[in-house]
C-alpha atoms as a PDB file:
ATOM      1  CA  UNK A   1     -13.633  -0.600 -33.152  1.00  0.00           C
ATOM      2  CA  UNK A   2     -17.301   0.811 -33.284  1.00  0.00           C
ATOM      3  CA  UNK A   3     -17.844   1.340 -29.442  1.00  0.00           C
ATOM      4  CA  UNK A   4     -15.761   1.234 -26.808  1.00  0.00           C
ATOM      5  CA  UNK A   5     -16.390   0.067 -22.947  1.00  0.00           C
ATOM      6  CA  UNK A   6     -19.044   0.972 -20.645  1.00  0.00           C
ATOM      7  CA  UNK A   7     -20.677   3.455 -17.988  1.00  0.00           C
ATOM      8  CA  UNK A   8     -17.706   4.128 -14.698  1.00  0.00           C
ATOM      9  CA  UNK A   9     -19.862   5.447 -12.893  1.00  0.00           C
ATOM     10  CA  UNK A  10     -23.887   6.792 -12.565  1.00  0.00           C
ATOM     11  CA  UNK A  11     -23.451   9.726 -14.636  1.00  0.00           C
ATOM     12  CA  UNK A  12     -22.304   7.876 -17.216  1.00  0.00           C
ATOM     13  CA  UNK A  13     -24.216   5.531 -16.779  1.00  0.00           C
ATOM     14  CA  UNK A  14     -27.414   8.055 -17.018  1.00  0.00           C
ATOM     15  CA  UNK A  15     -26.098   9.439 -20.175  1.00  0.00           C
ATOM     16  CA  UNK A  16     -25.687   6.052 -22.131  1.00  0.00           C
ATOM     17  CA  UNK A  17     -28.840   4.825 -21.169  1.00  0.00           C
ATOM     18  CA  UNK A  18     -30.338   8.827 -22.430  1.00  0.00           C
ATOM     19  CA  UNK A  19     -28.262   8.225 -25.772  1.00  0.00           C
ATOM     20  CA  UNK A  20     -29.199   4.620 -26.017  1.00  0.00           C
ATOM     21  CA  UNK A  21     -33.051   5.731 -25.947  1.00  0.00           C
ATOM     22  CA  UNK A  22     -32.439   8.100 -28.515  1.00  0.00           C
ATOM     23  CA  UNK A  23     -30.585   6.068 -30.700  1.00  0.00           C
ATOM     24  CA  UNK A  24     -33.647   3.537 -30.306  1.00  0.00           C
ATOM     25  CA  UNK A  25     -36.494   6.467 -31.107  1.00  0.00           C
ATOM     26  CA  UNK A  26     -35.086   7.474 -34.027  1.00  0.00           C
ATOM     27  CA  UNK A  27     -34.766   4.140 -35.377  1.00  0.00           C
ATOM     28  CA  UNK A  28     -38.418   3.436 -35.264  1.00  0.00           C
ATOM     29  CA  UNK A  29     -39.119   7.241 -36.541  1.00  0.00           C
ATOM     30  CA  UNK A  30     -37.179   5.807 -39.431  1.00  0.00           C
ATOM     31  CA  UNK A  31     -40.051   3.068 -40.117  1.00  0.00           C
ATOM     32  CA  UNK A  32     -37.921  -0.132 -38.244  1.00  0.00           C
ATOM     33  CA  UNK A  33     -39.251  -1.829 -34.943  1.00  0.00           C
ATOM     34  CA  UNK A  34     -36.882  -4.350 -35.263  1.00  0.00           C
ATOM     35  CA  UNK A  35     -33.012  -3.013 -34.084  1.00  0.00           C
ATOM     36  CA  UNK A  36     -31.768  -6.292 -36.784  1.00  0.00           C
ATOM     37  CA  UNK A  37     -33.878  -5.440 -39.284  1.00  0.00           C
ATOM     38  CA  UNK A  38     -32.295  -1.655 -39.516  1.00  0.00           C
ATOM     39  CA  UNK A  39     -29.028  -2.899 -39.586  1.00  0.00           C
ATOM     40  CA  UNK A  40     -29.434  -5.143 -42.232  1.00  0.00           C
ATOM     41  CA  UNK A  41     -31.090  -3.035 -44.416  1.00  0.00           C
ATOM     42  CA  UNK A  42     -28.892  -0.168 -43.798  1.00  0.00           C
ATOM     43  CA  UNK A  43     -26.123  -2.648 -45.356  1.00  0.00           C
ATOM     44  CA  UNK A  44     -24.699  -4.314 -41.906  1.00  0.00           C
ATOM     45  CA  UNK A  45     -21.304  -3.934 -40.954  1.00  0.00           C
ATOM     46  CA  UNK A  46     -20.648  -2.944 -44.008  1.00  0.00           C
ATOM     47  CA  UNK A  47     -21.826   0.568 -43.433  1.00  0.00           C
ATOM     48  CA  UNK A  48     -21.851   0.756 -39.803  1.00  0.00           C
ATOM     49  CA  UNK A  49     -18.571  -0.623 -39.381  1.00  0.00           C
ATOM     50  CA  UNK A  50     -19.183  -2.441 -36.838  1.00  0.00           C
ATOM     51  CA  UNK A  51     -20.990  -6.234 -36.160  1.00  0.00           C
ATOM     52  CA  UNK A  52     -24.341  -6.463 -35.341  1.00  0.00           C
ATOM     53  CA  UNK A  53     -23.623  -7.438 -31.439  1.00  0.00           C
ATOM     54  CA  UNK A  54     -21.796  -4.295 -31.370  1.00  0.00           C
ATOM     55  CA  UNK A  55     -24.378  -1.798 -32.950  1.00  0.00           C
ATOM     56  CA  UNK A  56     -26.931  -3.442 -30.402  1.00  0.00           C
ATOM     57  CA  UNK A  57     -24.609  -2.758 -27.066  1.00  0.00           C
ATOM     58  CA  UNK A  58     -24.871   1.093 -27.855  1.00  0.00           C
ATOM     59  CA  UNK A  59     -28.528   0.578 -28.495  1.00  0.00           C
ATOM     60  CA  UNK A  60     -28.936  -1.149 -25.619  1.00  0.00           C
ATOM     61  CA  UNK A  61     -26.860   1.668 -23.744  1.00  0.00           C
ATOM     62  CA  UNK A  62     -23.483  -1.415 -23.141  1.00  0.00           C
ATOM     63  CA  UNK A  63     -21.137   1.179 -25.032  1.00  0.00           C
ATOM     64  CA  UNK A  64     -20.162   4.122 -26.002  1.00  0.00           C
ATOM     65  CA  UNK A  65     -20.040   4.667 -30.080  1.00  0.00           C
ATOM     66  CA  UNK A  66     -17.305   5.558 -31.794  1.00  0.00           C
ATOM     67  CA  UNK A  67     -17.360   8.666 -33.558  1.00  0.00           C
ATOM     68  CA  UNK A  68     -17.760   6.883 -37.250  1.00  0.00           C
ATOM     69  CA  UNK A  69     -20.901   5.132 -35.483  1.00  0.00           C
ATOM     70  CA  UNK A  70     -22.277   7.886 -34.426  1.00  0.00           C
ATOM     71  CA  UNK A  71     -21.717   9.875 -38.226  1.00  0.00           C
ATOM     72  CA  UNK A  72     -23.064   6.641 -39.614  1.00  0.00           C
ATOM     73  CA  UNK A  73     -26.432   6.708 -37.685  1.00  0.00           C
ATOM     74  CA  UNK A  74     -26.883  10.348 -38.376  1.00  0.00           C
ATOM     75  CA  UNK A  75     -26.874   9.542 -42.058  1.00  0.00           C
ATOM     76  CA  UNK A  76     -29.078   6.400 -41.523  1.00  0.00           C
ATOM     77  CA  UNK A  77     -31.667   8.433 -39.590  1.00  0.00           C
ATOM     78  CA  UNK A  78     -31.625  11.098 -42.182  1.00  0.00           C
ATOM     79  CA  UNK A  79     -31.846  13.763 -39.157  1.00  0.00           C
ATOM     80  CA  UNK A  80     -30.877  16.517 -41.611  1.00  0.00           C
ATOM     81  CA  UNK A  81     -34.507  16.289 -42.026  1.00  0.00           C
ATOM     82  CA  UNK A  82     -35.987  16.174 -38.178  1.00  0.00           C
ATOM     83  CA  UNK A  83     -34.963  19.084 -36.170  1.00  0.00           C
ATOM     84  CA  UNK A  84     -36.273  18.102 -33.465  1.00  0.00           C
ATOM     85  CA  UNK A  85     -34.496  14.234 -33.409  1.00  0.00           C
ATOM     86  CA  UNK A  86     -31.332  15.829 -34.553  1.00  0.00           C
ATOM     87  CA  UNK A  87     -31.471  18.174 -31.571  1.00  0.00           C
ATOM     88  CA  UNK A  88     -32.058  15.230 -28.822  1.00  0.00           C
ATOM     89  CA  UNK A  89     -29.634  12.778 -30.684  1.00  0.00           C
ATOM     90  CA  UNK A  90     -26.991  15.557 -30.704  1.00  0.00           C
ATOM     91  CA  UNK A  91     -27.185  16.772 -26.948  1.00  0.00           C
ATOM     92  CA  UNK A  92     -27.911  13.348 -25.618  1.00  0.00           C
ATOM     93  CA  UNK A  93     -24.252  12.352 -27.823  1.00  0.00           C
ATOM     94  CA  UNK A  94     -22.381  15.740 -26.380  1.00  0.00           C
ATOM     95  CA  UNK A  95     -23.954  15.081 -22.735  1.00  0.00           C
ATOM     96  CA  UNK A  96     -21.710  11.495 -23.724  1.00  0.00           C
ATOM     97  CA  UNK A  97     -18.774  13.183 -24.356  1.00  0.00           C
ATOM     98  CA  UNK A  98     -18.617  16.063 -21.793  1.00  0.00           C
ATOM     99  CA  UNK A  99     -21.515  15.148 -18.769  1.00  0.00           C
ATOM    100  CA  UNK A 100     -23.897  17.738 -18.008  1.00  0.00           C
ATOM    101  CA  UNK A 101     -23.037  21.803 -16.680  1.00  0.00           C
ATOM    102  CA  UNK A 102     -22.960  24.921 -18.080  1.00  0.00           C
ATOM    103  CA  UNK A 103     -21.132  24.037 -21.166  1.00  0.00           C
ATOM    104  CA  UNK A 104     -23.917  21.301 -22.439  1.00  0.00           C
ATOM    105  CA  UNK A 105     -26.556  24.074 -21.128  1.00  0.00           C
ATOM    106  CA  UNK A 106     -25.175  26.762 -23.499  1.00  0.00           C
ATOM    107  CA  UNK A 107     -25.213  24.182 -26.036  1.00  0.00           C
ATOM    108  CA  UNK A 108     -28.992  23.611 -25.538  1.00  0.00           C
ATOM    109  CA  UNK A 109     -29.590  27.266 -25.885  1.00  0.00           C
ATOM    110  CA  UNK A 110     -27.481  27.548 -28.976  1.00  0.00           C
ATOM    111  CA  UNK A 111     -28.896  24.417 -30.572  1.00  0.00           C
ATOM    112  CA  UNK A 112     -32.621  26.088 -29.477  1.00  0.00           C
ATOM    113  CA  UNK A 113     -31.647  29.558 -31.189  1.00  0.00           C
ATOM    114  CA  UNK A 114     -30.832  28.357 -35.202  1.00  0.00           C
ATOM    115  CA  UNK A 115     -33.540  28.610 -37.577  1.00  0.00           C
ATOM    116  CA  UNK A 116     -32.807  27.031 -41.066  1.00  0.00           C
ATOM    117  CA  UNK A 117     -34.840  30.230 -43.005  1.00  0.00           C
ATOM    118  CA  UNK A 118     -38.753  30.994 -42.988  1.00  0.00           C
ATOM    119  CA  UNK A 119     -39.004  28.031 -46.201  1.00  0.00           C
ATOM    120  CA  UNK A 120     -38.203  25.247 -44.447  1.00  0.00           C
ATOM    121  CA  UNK A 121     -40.213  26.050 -41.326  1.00  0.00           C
ATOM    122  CA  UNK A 122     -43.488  26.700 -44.333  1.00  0.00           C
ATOM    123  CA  UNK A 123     -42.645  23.096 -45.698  1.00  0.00           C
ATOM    124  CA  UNK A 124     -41.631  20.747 -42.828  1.00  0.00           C
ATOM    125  CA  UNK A 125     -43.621  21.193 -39.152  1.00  0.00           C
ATOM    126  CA  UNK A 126     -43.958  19.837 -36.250  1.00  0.00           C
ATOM    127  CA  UNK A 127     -45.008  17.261 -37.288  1.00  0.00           C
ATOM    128  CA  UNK A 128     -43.282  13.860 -37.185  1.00  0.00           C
ATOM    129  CA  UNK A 129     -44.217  10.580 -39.871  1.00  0.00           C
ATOM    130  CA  UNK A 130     -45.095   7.275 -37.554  1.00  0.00           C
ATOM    131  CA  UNK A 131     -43.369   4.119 -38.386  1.00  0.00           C
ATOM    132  CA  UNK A 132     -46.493   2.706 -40.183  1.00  0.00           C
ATOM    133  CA  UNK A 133     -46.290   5.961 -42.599  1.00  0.00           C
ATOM    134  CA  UNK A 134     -42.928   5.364 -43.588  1.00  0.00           C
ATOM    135  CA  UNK A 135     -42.934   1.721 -44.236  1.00  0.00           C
ATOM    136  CA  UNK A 136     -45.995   2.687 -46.896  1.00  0.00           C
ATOM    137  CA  UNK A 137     -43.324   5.059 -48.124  1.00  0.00           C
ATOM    138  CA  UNK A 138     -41.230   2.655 -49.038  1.00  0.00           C
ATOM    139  CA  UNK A 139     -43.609   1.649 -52.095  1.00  0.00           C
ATOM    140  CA  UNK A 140     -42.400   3.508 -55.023  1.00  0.00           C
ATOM    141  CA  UNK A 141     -46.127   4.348 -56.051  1.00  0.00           C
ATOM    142  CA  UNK A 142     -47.498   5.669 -52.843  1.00  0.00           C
ATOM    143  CA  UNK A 143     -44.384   7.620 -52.433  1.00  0.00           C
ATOM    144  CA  UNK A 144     -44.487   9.365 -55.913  1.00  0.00           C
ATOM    145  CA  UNK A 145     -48.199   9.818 -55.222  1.00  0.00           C
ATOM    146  CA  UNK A 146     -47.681  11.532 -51.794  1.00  0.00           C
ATOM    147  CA  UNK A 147     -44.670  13.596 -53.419  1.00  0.00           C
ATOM    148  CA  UNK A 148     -47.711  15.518 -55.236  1.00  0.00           C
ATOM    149  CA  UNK A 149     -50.135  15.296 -52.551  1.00  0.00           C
ATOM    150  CA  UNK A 150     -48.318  16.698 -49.898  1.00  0.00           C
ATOM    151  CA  UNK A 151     -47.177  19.396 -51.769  1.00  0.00           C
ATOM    152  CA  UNK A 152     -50.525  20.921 -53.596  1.00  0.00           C
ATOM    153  CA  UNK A 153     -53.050  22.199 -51.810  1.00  0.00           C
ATOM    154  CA  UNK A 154     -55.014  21.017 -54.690  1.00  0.00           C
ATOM    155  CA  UNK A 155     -57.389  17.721 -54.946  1.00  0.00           C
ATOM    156  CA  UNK A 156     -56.581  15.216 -57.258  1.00  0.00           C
ATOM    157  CA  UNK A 157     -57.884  12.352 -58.771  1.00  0.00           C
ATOM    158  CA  UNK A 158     -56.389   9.118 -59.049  1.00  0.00           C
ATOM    159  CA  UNK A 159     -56.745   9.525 -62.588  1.00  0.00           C
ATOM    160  CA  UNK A 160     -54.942  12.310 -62.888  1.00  0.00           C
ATOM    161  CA  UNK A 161     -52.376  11.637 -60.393  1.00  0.00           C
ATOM    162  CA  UNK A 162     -51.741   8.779 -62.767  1.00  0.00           C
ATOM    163  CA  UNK A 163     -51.632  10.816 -65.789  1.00  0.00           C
ATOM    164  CA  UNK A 164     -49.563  13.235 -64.346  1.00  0.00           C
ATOM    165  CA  UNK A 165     -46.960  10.788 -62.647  1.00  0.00           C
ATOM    166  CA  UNK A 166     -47.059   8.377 -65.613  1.00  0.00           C
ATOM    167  CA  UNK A 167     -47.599   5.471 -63.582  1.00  0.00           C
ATOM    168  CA  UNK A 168     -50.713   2.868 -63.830  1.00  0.00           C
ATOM    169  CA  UNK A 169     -54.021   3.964 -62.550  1.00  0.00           C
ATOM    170  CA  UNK A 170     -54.303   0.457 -61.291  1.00  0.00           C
ATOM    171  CA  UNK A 171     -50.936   0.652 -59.384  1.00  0.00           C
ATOM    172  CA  UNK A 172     -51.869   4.406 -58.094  1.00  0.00           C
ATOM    173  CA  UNK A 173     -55.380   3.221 -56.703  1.00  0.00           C
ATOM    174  CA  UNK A 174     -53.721   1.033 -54.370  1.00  0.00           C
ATOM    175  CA  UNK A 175     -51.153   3.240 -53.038  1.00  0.00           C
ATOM    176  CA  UNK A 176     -54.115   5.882 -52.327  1.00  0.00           C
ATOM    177  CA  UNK A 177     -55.543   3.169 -50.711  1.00  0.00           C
ATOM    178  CA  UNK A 178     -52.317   2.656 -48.327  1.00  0.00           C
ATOM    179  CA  UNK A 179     -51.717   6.096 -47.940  1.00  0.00           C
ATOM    180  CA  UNK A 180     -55.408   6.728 -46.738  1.00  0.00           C
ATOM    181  CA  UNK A 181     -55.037   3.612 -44.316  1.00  0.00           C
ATOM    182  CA  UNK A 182     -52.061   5.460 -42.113  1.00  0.00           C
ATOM    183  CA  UNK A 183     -53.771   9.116 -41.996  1.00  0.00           C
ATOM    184  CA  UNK A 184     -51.527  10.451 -44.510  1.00  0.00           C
ATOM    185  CA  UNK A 185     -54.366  11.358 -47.327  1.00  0.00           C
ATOM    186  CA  UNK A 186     -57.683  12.374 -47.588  1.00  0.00           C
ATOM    187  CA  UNK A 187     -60.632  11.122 -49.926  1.00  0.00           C
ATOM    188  CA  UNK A 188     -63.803  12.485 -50.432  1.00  0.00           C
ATOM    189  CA  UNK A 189     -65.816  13.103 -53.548  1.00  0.00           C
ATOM    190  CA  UNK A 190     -63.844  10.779 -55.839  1.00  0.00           C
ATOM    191  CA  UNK A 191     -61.277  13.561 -54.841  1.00  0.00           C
ATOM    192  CA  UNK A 192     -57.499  12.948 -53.052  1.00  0.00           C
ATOM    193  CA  UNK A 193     -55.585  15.587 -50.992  1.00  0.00           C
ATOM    194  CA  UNK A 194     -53.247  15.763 -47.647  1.00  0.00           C
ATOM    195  CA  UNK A 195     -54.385  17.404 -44.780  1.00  0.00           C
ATOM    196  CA  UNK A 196     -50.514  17.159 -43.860  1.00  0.00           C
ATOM    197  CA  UNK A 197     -49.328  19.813 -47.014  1.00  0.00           C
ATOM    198  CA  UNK A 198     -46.612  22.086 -46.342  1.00  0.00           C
ATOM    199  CA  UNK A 199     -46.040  19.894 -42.928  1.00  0.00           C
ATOM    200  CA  UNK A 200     -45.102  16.482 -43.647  1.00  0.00           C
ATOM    201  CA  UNK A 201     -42.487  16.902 -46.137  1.00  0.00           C
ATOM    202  CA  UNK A 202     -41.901  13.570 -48.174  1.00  0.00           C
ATOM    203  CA  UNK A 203     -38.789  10.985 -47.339  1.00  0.00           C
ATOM    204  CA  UNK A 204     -35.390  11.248 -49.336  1.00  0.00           C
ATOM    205  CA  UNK A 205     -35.148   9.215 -52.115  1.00  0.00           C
ATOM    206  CA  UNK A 206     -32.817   6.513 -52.094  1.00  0.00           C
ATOM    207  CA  UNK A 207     -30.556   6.739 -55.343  1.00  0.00           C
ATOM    208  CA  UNK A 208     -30.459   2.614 -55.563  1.00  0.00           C
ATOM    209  CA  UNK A 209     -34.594   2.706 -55.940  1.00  0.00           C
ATOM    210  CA  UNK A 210     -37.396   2.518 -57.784  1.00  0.00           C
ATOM    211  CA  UNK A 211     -38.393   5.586 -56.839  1.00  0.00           C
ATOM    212  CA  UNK A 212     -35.352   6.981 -58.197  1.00  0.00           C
ATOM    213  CA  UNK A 213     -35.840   4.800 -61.854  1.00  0.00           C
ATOM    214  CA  UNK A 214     -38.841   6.227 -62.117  1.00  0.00           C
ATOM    215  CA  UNK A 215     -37.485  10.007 -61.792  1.00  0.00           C
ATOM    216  CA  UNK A 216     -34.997   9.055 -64.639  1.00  0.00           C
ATOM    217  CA  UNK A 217     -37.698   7.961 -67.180  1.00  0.00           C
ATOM    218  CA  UNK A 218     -39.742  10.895 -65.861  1.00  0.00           C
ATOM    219  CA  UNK A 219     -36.601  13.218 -66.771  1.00  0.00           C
ATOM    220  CA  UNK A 220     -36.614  11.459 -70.159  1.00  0.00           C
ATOM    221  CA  UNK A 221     -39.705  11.756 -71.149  1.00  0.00           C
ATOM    222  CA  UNK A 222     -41.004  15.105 -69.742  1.00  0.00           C
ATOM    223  CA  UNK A 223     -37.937  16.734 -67.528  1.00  0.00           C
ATOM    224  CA  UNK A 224     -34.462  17.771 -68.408  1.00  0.00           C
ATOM    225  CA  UNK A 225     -31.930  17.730 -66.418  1.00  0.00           C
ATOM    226  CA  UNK A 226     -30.893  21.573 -65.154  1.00  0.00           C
ATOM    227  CA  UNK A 227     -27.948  21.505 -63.579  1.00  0.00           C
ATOM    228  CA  UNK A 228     -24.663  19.281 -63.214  1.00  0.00           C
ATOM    229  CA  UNK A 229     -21.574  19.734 -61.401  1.00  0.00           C
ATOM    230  CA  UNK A 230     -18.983  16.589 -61.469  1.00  0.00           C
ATOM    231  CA  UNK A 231     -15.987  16.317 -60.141  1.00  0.00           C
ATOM    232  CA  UNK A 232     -13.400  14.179 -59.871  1.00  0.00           C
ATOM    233  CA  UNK A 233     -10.462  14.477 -57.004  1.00  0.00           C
ATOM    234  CA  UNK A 234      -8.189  11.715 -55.076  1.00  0.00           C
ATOM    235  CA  UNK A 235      -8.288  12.418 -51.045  1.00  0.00           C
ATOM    236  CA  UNK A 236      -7.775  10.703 -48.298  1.00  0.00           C
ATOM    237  CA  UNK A 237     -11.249   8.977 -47.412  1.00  0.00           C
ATOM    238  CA  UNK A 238     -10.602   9.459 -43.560  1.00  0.00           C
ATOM    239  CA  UNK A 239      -9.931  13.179 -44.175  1.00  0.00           C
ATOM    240  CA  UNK A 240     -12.944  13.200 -46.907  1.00  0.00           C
ATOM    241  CA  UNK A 241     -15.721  12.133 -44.805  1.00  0.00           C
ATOM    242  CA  UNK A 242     -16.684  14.827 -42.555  1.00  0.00           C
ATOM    243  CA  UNK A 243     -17.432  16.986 -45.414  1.00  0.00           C
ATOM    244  CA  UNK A 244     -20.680  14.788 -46.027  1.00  0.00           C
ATOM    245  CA  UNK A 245     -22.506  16.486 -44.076  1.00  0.00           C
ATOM    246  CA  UNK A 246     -21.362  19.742 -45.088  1.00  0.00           C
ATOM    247  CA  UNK A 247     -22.659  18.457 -48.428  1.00  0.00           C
ATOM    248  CA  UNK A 248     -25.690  16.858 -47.099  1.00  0.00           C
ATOM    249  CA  UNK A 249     -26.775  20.123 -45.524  1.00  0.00           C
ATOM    250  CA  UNK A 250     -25.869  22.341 -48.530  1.00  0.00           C
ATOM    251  CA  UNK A 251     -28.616  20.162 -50.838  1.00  0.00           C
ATOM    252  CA  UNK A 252     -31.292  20.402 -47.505  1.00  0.00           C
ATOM    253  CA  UNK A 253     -31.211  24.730 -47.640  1.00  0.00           C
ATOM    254  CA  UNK A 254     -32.531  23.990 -51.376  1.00  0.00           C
ATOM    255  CA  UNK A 255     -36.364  23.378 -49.160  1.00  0.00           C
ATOM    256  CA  UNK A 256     -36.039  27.305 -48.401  1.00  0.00           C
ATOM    257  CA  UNK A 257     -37.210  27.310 -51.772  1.00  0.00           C
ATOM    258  CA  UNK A 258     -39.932  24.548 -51.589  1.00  0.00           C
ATOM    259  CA  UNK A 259     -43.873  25.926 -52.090  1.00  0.00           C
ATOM    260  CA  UNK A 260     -47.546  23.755 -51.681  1.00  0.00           C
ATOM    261  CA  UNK A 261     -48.889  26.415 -54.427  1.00  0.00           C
ATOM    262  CA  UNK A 262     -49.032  26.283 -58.243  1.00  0.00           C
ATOM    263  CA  UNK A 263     -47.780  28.751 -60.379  1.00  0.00           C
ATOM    264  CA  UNK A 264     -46.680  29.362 -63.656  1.00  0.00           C
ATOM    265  CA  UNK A 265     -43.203  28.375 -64.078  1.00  0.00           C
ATOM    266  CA  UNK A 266     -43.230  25.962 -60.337  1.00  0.00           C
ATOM    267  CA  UNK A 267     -42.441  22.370 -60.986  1.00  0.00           C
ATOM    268  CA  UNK A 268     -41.462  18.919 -58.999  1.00  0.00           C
ATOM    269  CA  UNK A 269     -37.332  18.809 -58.666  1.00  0.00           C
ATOM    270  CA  UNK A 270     -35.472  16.004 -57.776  1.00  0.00           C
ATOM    271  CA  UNK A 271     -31.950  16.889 -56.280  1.00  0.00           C
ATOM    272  CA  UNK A 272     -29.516  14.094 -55.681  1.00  0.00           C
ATOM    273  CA  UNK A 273     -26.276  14.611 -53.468  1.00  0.00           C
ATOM    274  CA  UNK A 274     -23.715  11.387 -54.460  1.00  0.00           C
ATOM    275  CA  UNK A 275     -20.629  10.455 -53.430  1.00  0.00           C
ATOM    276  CA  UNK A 276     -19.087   7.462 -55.085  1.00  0.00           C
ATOM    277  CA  UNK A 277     -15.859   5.947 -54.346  1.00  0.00           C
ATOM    278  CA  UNK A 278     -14.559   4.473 -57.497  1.00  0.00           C
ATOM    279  CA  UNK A 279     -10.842   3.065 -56.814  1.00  0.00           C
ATOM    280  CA  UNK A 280      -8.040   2.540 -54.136  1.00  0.00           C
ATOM    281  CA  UNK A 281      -5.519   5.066 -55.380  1.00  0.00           C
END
C-alpha cells in the first residue's frame, strides 16, 4: 500500500495537512498545477506505486505516505536540487513520523547547519524557478539555450548561440523569445544574457529526452566522452533502492565544481547518474 489511514487526533491532523501543503508546493515548483497531470507524467502508478486516488489523499492531507511514496516524490521533485524545498518537505515528513519537541527542533538546527561547499552556494541561490519557467524548460531548445546563458556572464547572440549549440537559428530565436517572456533572459542590443547567472542553475536532464539526443550528437560531433564506470551486480531491488540517493547526491557535489566564467580549458559537461533494471534474476 502507498499510504496508510488518517489523522487520530489534532496533532496529527496539523502535521498531515503541513506535509500535504508541502507535497502540493513542490509540485507546482516542479512546473505542474494540475496534481493529475504530475502523476501521469511522472509515469502513474507505475512509478509511484500507488493509484492516482491514493497519491491525491496524501496530497490532499487523507493519508499518511508510505515510505516508497515519500522516496518516490523526492526523486520526482528533484529536491537534491532545492535546499530550501528539501528542508520543508523533510521536517514537515519527520514532524509525520515523530510530532513536534525537542527531537524535531534539533533536527531543524541540524538540517539549518549543512552547507554543501562554497561551489554550489556560487552556482545555485536563493532563488527559486516559477512554474511558467519550467514548463518553457521543457523545450529542448530553450533549455540548451539557457544551459549557456545562465552560465556565462557573457552576451550572446542568437547567432552564435546557434552556432555554438548546433541547433537552427530559426528554432533558437523562438526559444529566446520564450525564455525572455518568463524573466529568465535578457535582450538588448541584438545581444542575449541572464540576469539569473550563477543563481538559477538549469533543470536535470531527463535521460529519455530530446535534450538528452541532442547531448549525444553534440558528444559525437564535438565532445568525447571522459569518463565511464559500468557495472553490473544482481541485488535485491528492495535492499538496492535506498542507495539512489546516495548516488543521486554523489553526481550533485560535482556543482562544487561548476563556474559562470570562461577560461581556457572550462567547458559544458553533461553527467548522467542511471540505474537500469535489466532482468528478474
Amino acid at each position: 500500500m502507498a499510504a496508510r489511514g488518517g489523522a487520530s487526533n489534532g496533532r496529527d491532523r496539523a502535521a498531515l495537512d503541513l506535509f500535504a501543503a508541502i507535497v502540493r508546493r513542490c509540485r507546482e515548483a516542479s512546473g505542474y498545477p494540475a496534481a493529475r497531470a504530475f502523476y501521469q507524467a511522472m509515469g502513474g502508478a507505475a512509478f509511484f506505486g500507488c493509484t492516482y486516488k491514493a497519491y491525491l489523499n496524501v496530497e490532499n492531507g487523507v493519508s499518511l505516505p508510505q515510505p516508497r511514496l515519500v522516496e518516490r516524490l523526492v526523486a520526482a521533485f528533484r529536491l537534491a536540487l532545492h535546499k530550501d524545498l528539501a528542508r520543508d518537505f523533510a521536517l514537515a515528513y519527520l514532524g509525520l513520523l515523530f510530532g513536534s519537541g525537542e527531537w524535531l527542533d534539533l533536527t531543524a538546527r541540524t538540517l539549518e547547519s549543512q552547507d554543501t561547499g562554497p561551489g554550489f552556494s556560487r552556482v545555485v541561490g536563493s532563488l527559486e524557478m516559477t512554474p511558467k519557467q519550467r514548463r518553457v524548460l521543457s523545450d529542448p531548445e530553450a533549455l540548451w539555450c539557457y544551459a549557456v546563458l545562465a552560465q556565462d556572464r557573457d552576451r550572446w547572440s542568437a547567432g552564435g548561440l546557434a552556432t555554438f549549440l548546433d541547433l537552427p537559428e530559426r528554432a533558437v530565436e523562438k526559444a529566446l523569445k520564450s525564455l525572455i517572456n518568463v524573466q529568465l533572459i535578457c535582450r538588448g542590443g541584438g545581444r542575449y544574457w541572464s540576469p539569473h547567472a550563477g543563481r538559477l542553475a538549469p533543470p536535470m536532464i531527463d535521460p529519455a529526452s530530446l535534450v538528452s539526443r541532442h547531448a549525444e550528437a553534440l558528444e559525437k560531433s564535438r565532445g568525447y566522452r571522459m569518463m565511464e564506470h559500468p557495472l553490473l551486480i544482481r541485488a535485491s531491488e528492495t535492499e538496492f533502492r535506498p542507495y539512489f540517493s546516495y548516488f543521486s547526491q554523489s553526481l550533485d557535489k560535482a556543482r562544487q565544481h561548476a563556474t559562470i566564467s570562461g577560461g581556457g580549458d572550462t567547458a559544458l559537461f553533461l553527467i548522467e547518474g542511471v540505474v537500469t533494471k535489466l532482468l528478474d534474476f
